[in-house]
C-alpha atoms as a PDB file:
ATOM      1  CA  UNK A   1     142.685 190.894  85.325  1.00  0.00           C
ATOM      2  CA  UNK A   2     145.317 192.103  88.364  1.00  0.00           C
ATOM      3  CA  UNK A   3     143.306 195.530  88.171  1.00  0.00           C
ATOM      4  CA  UNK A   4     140.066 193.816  88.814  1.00  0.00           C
ATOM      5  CA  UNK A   5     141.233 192.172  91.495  1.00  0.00           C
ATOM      6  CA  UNK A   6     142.855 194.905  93.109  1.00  0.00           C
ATOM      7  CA  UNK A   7     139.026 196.390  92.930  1.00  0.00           C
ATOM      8  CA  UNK A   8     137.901 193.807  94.357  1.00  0.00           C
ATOM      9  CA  UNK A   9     140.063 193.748  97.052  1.00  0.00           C
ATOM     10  CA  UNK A  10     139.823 197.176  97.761  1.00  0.00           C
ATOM     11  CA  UNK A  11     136.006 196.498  98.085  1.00  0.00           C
ATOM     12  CA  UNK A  12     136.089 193.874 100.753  1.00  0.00           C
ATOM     13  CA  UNK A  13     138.942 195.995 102.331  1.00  0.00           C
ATOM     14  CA  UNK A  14     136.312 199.243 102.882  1.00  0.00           C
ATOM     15  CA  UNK A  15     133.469 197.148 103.456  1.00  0.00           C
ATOM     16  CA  UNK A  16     135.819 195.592 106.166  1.00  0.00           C
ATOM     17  CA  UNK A  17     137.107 198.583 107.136  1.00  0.00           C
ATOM     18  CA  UNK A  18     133.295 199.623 108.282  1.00  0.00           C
ATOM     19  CA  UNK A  19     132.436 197.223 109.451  1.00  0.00           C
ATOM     20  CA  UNK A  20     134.455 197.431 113.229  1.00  0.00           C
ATOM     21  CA  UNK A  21     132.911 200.763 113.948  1.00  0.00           C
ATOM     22  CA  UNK A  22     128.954 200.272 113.061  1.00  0.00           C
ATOM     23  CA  UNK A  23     129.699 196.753 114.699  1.00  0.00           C
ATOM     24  CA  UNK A  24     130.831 198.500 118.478  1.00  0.00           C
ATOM     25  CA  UNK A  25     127.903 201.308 118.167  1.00  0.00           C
ATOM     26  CA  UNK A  26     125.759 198.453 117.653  1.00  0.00           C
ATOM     27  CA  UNK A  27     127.193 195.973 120.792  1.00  0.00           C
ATOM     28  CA  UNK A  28     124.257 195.755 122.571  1.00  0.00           C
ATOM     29  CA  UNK A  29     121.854 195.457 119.704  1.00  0.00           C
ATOM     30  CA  UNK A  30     119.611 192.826 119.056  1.00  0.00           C
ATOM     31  CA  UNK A  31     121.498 189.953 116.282  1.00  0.00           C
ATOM     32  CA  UNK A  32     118.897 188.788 113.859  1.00  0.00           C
ATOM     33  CA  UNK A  33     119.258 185.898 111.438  1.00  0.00           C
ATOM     34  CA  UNK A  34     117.999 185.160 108.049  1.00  0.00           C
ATOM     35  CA  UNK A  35     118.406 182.252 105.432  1.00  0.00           C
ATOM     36  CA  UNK A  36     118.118 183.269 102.186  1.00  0.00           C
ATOM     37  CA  UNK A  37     118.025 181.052  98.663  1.00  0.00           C
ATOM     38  CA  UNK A  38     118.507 182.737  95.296  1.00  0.00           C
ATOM     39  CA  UNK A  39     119.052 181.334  91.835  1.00  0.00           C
ATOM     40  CA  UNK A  40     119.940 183.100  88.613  1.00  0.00           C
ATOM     41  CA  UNK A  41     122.097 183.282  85.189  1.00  0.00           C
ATOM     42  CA  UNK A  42     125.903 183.247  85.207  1.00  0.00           C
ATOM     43  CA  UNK A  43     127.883 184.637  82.855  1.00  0.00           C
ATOM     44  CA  UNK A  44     131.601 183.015  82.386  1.00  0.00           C
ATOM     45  CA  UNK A  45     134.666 186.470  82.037  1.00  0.00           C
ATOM     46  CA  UNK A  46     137.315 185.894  79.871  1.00  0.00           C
ATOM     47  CA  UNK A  47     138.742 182.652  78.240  1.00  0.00           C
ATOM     48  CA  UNK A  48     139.619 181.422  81.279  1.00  0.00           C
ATOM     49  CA  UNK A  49     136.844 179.532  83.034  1.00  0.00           C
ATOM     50  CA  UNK A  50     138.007 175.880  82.056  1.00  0.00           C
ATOM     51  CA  UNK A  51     138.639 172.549  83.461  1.00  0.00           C
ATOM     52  CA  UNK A  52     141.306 170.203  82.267  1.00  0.00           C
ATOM     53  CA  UNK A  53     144.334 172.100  81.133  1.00  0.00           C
ATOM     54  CA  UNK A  54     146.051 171.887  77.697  1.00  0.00           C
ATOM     55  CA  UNK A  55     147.834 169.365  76.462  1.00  0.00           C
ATOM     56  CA  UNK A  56     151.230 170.576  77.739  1.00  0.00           C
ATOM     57  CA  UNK A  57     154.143 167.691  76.659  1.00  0.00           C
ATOM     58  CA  UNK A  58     154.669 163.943  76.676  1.00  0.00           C
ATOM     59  CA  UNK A  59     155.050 163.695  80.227  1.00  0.00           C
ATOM     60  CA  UNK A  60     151.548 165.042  80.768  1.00  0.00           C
ATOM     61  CA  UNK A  61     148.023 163.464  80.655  1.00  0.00           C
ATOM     62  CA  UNK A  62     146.301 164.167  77.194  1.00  0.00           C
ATOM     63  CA  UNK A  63     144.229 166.902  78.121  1.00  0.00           C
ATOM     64  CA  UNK A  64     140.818 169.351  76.248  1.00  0.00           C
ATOM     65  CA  UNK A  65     141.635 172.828  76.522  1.00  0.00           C
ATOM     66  CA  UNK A  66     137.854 174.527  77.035  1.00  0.00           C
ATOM     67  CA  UNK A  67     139.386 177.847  77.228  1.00  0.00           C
ATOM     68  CA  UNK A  68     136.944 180.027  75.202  1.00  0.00           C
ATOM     69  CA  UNK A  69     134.342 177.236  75.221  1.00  0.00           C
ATOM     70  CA  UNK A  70     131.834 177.752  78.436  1.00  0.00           C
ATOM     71  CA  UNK A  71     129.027 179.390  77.593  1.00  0.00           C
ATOM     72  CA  UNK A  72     126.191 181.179  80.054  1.00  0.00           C
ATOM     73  CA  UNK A  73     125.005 178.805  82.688  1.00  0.00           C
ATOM     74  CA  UNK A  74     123.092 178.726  85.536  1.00  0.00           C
ATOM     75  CA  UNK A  75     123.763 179.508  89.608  1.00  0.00           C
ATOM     76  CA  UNK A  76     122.020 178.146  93.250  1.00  0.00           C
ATOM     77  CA  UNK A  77     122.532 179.382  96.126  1.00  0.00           C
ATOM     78  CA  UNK A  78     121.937 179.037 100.340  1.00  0.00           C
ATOM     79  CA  UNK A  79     122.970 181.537 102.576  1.00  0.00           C
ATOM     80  CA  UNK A  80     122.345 182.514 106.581  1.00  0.00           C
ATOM     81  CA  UNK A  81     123.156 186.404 106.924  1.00  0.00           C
ATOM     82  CA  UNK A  82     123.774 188.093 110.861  1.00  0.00           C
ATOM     83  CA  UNK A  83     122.825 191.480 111.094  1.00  0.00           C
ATOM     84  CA  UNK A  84     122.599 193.727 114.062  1.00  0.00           C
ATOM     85  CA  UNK A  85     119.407 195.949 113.994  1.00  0.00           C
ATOM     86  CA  UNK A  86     119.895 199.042 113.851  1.00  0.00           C
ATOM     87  CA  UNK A  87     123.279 198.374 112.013  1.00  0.00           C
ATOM     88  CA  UNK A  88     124.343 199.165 108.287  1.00  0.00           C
ATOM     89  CA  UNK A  89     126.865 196.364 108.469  1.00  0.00           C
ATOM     90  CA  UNK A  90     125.913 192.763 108.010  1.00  0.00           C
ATOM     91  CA  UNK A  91     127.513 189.211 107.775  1.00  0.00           C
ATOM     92  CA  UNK A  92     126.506 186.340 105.611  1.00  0.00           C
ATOM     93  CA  UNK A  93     127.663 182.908 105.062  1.00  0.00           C
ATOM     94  CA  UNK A  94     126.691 181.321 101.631  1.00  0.00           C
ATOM     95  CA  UNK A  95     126.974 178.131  99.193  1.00  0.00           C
ATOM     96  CA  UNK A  96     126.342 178.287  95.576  1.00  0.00           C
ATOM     97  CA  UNK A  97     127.149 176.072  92.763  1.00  0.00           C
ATOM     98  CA  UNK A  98     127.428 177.817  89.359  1.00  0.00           C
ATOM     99  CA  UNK A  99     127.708 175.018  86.154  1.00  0.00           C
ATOM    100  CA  UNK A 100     128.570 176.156  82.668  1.00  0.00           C
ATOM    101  CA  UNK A 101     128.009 173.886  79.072  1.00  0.00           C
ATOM    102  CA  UNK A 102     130.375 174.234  76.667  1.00  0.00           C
ATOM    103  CA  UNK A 103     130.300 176.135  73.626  1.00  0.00           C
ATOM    104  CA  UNK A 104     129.914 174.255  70.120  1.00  0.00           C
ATOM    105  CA  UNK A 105     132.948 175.147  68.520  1.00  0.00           C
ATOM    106  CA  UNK A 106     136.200 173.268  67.588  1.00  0.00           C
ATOM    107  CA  UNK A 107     138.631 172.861  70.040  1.00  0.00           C
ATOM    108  CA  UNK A 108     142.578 171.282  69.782  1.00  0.00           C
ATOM    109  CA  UNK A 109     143.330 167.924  71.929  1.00  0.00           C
ATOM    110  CA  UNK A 110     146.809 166.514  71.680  1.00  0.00           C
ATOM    111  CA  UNK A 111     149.109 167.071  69.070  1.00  0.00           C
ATOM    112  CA  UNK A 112     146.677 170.076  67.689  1.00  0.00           C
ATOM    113  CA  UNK A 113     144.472 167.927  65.755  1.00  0.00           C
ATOM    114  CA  UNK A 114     140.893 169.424  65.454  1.00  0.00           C
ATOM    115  CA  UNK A 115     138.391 167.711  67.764  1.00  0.00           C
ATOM    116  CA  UNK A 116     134.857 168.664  69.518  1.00  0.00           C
ATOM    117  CA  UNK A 117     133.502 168.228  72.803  1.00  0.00           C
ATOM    118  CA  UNK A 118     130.439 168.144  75.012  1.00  0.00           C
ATOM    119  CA  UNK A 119     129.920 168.606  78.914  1.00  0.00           C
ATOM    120  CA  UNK A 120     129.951 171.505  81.495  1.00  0.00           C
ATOM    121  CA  UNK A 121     132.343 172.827  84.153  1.00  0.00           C
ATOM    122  CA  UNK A 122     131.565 173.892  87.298  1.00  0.00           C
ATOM    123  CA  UNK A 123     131.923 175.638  90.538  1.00  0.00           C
ATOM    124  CA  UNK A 124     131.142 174.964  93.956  1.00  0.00           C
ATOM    125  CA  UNK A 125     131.993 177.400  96.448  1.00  0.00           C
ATOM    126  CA  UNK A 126     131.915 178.190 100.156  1.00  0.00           C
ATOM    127  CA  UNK A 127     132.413 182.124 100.806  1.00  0.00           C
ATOM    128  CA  UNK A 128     132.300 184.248 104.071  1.00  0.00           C
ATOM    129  CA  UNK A 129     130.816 187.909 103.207  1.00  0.00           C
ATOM    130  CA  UNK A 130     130.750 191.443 104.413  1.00  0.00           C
ATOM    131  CA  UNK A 131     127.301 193.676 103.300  1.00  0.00           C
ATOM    132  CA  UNK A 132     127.321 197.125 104.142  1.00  0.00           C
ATOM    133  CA  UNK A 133     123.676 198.579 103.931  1.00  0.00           C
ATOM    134  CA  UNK A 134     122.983 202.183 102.246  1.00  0.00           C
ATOM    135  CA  UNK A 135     120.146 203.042 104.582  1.00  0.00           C
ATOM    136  CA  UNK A 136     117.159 204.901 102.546  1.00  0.00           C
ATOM    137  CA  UNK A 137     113.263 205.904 104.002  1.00  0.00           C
ATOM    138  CA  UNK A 138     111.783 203.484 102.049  1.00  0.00           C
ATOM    139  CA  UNK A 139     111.164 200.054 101.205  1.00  0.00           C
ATOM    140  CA  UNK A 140     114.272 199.657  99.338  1.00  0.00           C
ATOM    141  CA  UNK A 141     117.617 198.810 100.312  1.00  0.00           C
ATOM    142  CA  UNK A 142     120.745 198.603  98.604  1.00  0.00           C
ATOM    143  CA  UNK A 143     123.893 197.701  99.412  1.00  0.00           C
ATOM    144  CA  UNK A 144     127.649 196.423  98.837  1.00  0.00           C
ATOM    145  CA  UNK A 145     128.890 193.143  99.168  1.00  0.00           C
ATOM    146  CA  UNK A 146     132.724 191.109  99.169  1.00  0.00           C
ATOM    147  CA  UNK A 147     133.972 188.520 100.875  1.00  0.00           C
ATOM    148  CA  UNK A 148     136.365 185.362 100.520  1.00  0.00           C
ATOM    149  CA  UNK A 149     136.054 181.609 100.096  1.00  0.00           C
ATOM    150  CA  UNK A 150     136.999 178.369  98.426  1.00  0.00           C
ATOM    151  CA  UNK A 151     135.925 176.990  95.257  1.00  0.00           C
ATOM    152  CA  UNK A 152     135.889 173.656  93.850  1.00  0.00           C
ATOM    153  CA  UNK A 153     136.282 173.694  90.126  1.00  0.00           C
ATOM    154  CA  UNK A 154     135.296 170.805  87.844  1.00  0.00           C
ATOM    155  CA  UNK A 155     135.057 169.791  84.446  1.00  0.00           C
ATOM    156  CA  UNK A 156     133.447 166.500  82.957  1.00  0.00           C
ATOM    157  CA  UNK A 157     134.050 166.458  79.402  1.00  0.00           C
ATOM    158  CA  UNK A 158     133.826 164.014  76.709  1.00  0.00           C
ATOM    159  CA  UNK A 159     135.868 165.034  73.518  1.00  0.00           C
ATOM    160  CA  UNK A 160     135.332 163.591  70.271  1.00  0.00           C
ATOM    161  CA  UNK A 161     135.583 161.285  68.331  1.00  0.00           C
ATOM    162  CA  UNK A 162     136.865 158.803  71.106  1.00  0.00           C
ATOM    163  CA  UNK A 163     138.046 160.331  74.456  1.00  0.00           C
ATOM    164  CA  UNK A 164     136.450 160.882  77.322  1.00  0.00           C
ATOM    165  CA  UNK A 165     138.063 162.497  80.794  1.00  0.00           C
ATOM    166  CA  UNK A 166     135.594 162.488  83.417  1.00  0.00           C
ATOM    167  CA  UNK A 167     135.708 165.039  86.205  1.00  0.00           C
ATOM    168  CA  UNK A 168     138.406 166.366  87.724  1.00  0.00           C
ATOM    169  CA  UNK A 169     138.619 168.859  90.075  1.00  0.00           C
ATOM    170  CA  UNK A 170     140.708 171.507  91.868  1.00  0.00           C
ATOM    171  CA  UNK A 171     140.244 173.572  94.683  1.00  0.00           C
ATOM    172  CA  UNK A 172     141.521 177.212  94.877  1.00  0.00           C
ATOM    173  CA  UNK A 173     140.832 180.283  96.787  1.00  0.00           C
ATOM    174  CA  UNK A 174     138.898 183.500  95.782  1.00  0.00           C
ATOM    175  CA  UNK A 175     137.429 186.672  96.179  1.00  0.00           C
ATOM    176  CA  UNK A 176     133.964 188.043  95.784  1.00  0.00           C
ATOM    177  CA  UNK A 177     132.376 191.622  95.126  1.00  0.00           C
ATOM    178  CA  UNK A 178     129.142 193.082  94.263  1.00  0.00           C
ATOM    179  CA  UNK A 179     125.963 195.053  94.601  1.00  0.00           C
ATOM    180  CA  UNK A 180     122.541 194.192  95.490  1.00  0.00           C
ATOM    181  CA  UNK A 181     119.109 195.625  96.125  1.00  0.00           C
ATOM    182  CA  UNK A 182     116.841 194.108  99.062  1.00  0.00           C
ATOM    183  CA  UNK A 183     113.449 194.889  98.733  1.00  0.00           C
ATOM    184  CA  UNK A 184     110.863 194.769 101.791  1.00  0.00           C
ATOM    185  CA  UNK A 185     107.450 194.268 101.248  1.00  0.00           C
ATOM    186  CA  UNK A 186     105.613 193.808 104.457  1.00  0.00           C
ATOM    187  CA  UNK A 187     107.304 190.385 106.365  1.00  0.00           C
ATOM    188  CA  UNK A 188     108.986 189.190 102.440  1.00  0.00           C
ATOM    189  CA  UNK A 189     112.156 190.033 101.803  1.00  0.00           C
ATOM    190  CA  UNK A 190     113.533 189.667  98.343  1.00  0.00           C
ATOM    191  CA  UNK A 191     116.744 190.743  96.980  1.00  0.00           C
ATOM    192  CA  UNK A 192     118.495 191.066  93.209  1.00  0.00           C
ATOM    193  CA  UNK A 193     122.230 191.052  93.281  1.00  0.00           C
ATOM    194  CA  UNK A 194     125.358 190.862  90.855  1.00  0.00           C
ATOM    195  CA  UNK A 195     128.384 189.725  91.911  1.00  0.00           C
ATOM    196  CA  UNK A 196     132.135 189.527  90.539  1.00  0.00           C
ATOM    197  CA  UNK A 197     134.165 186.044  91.336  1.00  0.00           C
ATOM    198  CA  UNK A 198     137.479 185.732  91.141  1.00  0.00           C
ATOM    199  CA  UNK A 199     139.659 182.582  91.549  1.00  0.00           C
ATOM    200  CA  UNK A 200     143.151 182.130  91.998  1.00  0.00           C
ATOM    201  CA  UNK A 201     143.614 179.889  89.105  1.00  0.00           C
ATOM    202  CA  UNK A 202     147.393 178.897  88.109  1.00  0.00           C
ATOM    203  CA  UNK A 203     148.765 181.539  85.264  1.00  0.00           C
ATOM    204  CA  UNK A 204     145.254 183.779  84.554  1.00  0.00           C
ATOM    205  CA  UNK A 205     142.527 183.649  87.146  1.00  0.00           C
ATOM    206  CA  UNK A 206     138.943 181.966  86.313  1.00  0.00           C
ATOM    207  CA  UNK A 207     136.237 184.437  86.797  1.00  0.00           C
ATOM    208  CA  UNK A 208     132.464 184.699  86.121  1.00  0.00           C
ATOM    209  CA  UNK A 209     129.607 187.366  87.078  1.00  0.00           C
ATOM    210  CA  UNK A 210     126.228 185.453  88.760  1.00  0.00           C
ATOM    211  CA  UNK A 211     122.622 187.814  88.754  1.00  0.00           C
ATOM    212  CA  UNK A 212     120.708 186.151  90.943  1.00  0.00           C
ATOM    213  CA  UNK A 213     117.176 186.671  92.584  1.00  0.00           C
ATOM    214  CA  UNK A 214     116.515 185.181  96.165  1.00  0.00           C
ATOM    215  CA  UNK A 215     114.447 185.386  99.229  1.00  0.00           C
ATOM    216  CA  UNK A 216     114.957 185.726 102.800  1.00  0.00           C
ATOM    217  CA  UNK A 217     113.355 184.369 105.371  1.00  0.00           C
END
C-alpha cells in the first residue's frame, strides 16, 4: 500500500512539476472552461474499504467489521476543468460519490460470534486535479491525471439478527491518479478514464479504482 502511494504521489508531483512551465508559455492564452459529468463502475482495493471499525474492547461502541465485505459499486461525478488553449496542462475541479453494497458473507460482531449484514458504504469526495495532455494529430487525446481532496466516508449497516448502526461517517484526506482518453468528435467531447484513490484511513488506507465514461460540455 505505502508503494502505491508513493506512485501516486510521484504522479501528481510530475504532473505538477509541468505544469508551471506550459502554464507561463501559455500566459496570454485564451482560458476555456468545460463541465463535464461521467458515471461508471467502481471497484473496492484491498480489505480495507469499510465503515464502522471492529469491535475493539469494552470501552468501545459494539461495532461490524465490513473489512472484506464491499463488493463492486457504482460512481457519479461533476466536474468544471480550466485549460489554456494551446496548453498541454489543464486544471479540473470535481465531485463524485462512489457507494459500495456489501458482500453476502459472514462477518464477526462483538465477542466473535458469527453474524450477517446488509447495507453499503460510501464515499463522497471533493478533489482539486492536475491533467497533463499527450498532444496527438488526431481526434484522440490522452492524458494523465492526480490531484488531492477530501472524502467523506460512510457506512449504514444493519447486522443481523438484531442490530442496526446507522451511518456514520469520517472525513479524511486523499490522493488521486490516473489515465484517461478524451475523444473529439466534431463540438462532443467524451472521455473514458480510470483512476486510483487513496485515503488516509487510520492503520491501512481505504482505496478503490472508478472507470468512468463522461461528457464535456
Amino acid at each position: 500500500m505505502k508503494r502505491r502511494n508513493v506512485i501516486l504521489v510521484g504522479l501528481c508531483v510530475a504532473v505538477a512539476g509541468v505544469a508551471p512551465e506550459a502554464g507561463a508559455q501559455s500566459l496570454s492564452a485564451v482560458r476555456t472552461t468545460d463541465f463535464g459529468i461521467a458515471v461508471g463502475a467502481a471497484f473496492p482495493v484491498g480489505d480495507r474499504l469499510r465503515g464502522p471499525q471492529p469491535f475493539t474492547g469494552a470501552e468501545s461502541p459494539a461495532k461490524l467489521d465490513v473489512a472484506g465485505g464491499a463488493s463492486t459499486g457504482f460512481t457519479v461525478a461533476a466536474s468544471m476543468g480550466i485549460r489554456p488553449v494551446n496548453s498541454p496542462v489543464g486544471y479540473r475541479l470535481e465531485a463524485q460519490y462512489t457507494r459500495f453494497g456489501l458482500e453476502p458473507e459472514a462477518r464477526f460482531g462483538p465477542g466473535g460470534a458469527p453474524e450477517t449484514a446488509e447495507g453499503h458504504v460510501s464515499s463522497l469526495s471533493g478533489t482539486g486535479n492536475i491533467i497533463l495532455v499527450v498532444p496527438l494529430p488526431s481526434p484522440l487525446r490522452p492524458y494523465l491525471i492526480g490531484g488531492a481532496g477530501a472524502y467523506l466516508l460512510t457506512s449504514d449497516i444493519t447486522q443481523e439478527p438484531n442490530s442496526t448502526f446507522g451511518a456514520q461517517s469520517q472525513t479524511k484526506f486523499g490522493l488521486n491518479g490516473g489515465v484517461g482518453v478524451e475523444v473529439i468528435i466534431g463540438r462532443l467531447r467524451s472521455f473514458v478514464e480510470a483512476r486510483y484513490h487513496s485515503v488516509f484511513t487510520e492503520g491501512q488506507n481505504a482505496s478503490f479504482i472508478p472507470i468512468t465514461v463522461g461528457l464535456k460540455f
